[in-house]
Protein backbone atom coordinates (compact mmCIF):
# COMPACT_ATOMS: atom_id res chain seq x y z
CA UNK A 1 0.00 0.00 0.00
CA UNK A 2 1.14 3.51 -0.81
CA UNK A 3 2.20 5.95 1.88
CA UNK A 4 0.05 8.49 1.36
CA UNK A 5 -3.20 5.92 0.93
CA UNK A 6 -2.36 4.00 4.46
CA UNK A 7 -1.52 8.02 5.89
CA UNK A 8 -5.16 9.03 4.94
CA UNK A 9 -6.93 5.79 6.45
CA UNK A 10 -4.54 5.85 9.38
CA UNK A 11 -5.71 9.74 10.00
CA UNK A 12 -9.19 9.12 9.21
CA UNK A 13 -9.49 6.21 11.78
CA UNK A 14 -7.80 8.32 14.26
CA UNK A 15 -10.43 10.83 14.21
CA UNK A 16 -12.81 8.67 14.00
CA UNK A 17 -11.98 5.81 17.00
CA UNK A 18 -10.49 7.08 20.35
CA UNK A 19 -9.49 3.49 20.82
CA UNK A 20 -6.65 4.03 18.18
CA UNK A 21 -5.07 6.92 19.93
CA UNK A 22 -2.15 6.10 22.12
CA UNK A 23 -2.54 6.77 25.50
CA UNK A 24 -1.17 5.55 29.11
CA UNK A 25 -3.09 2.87 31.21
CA UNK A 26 -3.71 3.30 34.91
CA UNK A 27 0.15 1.42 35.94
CA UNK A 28 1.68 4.43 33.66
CA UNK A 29 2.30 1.77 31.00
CA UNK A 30 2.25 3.71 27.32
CA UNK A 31 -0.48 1.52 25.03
CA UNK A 32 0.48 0.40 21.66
CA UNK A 33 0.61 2.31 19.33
CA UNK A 34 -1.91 3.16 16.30
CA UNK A 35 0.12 1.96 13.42
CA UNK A 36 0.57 -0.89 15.30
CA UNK A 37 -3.30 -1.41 15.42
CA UNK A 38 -3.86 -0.22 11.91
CA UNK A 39 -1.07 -2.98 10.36
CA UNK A 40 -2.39 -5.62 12.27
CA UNK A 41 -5.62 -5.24 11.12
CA UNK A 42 -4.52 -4.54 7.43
CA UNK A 43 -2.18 -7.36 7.16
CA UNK A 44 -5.61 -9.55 8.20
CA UNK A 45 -8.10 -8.05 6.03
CA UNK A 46 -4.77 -8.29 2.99
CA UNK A 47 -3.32 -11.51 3.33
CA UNK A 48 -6.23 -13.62 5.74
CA UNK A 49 -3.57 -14.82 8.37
CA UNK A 50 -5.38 -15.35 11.25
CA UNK A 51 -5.11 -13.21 14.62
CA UNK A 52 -2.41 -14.74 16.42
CA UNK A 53 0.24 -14.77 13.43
CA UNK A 54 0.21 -10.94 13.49
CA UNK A 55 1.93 -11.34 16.86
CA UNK A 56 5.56 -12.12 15.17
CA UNK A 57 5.02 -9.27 12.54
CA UNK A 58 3.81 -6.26 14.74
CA UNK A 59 4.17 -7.39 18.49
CA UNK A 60 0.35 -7.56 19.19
CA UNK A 61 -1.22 -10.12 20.80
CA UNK A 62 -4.26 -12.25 19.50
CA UNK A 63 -6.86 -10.69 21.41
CA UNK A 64 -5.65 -6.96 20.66
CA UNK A 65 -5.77 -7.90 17.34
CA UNK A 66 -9.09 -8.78 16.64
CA UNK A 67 -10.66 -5.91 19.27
CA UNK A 68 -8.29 -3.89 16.68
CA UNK A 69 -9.86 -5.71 13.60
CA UNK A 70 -13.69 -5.00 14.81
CA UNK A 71 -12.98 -1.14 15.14
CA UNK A 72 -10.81 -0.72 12.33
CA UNK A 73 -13.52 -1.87 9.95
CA UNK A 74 -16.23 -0.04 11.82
CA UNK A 75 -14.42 3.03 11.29
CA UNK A 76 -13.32 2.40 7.70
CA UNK A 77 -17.16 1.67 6.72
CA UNK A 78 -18.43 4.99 9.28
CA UNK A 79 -15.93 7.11 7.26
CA UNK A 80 -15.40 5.68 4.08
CA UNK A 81 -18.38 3.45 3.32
CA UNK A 82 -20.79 6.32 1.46
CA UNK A 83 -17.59 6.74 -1.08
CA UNK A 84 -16.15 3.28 -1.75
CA UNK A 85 -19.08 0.80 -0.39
CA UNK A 86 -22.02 2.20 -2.23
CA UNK A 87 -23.99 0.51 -4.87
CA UNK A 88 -22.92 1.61 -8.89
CA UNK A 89 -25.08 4.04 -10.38
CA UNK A 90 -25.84 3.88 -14.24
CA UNK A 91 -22.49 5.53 -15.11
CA UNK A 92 -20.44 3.57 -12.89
CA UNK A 93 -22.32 0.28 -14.91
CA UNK A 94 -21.65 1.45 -17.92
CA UNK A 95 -17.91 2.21 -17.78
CA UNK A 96 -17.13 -1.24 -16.13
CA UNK A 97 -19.21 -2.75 -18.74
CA UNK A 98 -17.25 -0.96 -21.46
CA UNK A 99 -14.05 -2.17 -19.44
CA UNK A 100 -14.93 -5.87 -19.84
CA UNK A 101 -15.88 -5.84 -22.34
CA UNK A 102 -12.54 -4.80 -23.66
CA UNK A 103 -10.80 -7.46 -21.91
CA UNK A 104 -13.16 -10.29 -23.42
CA UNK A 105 -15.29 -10.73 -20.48
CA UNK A 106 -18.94 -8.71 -21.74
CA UNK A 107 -21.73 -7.70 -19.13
CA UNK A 108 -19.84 -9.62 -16.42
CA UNK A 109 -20.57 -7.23 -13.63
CA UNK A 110 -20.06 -8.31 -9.76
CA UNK A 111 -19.14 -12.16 -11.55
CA UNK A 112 -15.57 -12.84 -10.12
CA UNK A 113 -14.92 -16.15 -11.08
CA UNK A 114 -17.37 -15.43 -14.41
CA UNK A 115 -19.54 -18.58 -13.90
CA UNK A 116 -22.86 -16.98 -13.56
């Protein structure tokens, strides 16, 4: 992922989630930090290893993880989901159409494996 693209979602969710925000706990101890969060919970959603082999990557453990996992994709759908998760409208249909069917694959629309 680009820089800039994991710099706007890391932002966003910060503004967004209080939980992502580093702060101390009540023995002083700092909490980890956000881009710790935010990479565990990409590298899940990106490559579907489960929880607890995040641990070796990003020093997070297992249950950290997923509580990090459930937020993160609250937040991305709170902030993000009216732009990137909405239904096509009739132009958006129209230029994928015109992309597939330049790459052989005609009205194949939402058909990943192009069986149906």
């Amino acid at each position: 992922m680009r820089r800039h693209v994991f710099d706007r979602i890391h932002n966003a969710v910060l503004s967004c989630d209080p939980y992502f925000v580093r702060k101390r706990n009540d023995a002083g101890a700092i909490s980890l930090s956000s881009y710790q969060k935010i990479t565990a919970a990409l590298r899940i959603l990106a490559y579907g290893v489960p929880a607890d082999n995040v641990d070796e990557y990003v020093r997070i453990g297992q249950t950290t993880t997923l509580s990090s996992l459930k937020r993160f994709v609250n937040a991305v759908v709170v902030l993000f989901g009216d732009e990137y998760l909405r239904s096509p409208n009739r132009n958006d249909i129209t230029r994928l159409f015109s992309i597939d069917e330049k790459r052989g694959f005609p009205e194949m629309l939402g058909s990943i494996d192009c069986m149906h």
